[in-house]
Protein backbone atom coordinates (compact mmCIF):
# COMPACT_ATOMS: atom_id res chain seq x y z
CA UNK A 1 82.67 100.99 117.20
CA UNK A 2 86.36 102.73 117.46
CA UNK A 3 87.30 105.28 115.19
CA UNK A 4 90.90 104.25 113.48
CA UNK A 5 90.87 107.06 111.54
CA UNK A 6 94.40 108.72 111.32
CA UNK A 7 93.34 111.51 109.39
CA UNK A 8 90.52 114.09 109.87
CA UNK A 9 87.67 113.66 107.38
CA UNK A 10 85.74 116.38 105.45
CA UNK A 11 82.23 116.01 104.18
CA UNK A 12 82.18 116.38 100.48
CA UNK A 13 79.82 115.21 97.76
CA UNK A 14 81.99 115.14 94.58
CA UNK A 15 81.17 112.57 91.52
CA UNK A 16 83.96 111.19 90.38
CA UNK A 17 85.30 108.48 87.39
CA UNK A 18 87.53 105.43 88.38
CA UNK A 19 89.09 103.07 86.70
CA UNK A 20 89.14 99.89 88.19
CA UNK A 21 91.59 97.41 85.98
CA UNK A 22 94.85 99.61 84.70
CA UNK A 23 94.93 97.41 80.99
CA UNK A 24 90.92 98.59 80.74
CA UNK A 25 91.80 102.33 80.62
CA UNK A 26 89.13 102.94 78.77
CA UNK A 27 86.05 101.22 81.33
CA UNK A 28 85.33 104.10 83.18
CA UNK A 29 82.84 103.68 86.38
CA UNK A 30 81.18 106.36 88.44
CA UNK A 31 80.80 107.02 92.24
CA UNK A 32 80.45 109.96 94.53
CA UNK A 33 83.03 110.40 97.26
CA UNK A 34 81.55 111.40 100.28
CA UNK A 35 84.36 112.18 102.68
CA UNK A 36 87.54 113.24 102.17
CA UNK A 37 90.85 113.42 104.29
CA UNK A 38 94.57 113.60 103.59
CA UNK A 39 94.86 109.40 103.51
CA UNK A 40 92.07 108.65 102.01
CA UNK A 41 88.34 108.77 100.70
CA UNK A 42 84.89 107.24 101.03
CA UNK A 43 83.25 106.07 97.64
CA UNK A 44 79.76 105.56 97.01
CA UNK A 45 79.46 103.37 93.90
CA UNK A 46 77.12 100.62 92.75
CA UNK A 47 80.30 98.84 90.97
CA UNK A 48 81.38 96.24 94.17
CA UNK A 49 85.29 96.17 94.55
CA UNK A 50 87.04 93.93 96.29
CA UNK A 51 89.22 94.83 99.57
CA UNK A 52 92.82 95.17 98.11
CA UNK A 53 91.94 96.13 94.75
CA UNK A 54 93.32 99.22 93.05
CA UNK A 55 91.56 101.95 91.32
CA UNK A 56 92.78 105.08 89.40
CA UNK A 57 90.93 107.64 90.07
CA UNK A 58 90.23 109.95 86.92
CA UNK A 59 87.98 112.81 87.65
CA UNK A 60 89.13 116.28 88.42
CA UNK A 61 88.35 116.91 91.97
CA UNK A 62 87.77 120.44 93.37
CA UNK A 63 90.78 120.39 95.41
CA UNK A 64 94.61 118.67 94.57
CA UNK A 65 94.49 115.30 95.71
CA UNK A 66 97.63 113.46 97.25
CA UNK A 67 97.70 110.35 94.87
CA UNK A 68 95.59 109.44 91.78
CA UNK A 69 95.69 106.06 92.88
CA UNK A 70 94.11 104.68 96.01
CA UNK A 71 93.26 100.75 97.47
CA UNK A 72 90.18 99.59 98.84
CA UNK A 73 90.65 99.30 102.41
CA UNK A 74 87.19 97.89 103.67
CA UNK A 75 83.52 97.60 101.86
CA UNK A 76 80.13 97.70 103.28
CA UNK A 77 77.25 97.06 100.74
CA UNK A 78 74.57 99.27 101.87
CA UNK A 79 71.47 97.72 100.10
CA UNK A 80 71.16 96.02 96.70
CA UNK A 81 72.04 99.84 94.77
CA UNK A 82 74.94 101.04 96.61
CA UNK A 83 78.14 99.81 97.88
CA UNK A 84 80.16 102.00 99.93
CA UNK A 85 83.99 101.72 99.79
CA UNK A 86 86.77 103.03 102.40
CA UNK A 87 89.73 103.97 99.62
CA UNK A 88 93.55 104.67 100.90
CA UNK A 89 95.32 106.56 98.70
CA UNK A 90 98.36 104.85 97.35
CA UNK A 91 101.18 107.59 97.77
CA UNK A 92 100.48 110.00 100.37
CA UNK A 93 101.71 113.23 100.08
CA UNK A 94 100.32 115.15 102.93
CA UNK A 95 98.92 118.30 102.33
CA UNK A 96 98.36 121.33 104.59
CA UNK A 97 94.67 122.49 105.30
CA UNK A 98 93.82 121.31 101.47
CA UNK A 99 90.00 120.06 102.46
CA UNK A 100 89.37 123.22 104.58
């Protein structure tokens, strides 16, 4: 399989809260992202979102990230449990050796 990645990735395991519709701001659902780079994320979840969809992403994350929102670029449903999700972030505002 090619690579497309534009971005190097760095191997995190970080919980975090999303919010998946923006007039539910109070539905909160959990994941852990997995990877990290300056365009985007990889979210382990066991909510299944749709390709397209966008999330707001609510937890405080160890380092700054570029955008609070992000869109699901691709999905890949694992097993039964977990669903894992390729995110882009909505507004990227590159950063400089953030996820070193």
């Amino acid at each position: 399989m090619f690579d497309q990645r534009k971005q190097e990735r760095f191997d995190i395991s970080c919980p975090i809260e999303y919010v998946v519709d923006s007039f539910r701001s109070d539905m909160f659902c959990e994941g852990v992202a997995v990877n990290i780079s300056n365009s985007g994320l990889c979210l382990l979840t066991s909510y299944s979102l749709a390709e397209g969809q966008e999330i707001a992403i609510k937890s405080i994350f160890p380092v700054p990230l570029p955008s609070e929102t992000a869109s699901v670029v691709w999905v890949d449903k694992s097993d039964d449990l977990t669903v894992k999700t390729g995110l882009s972030f909505s507004s990227v505002n590159m950063l400089t050796n953030t996820f070193c």
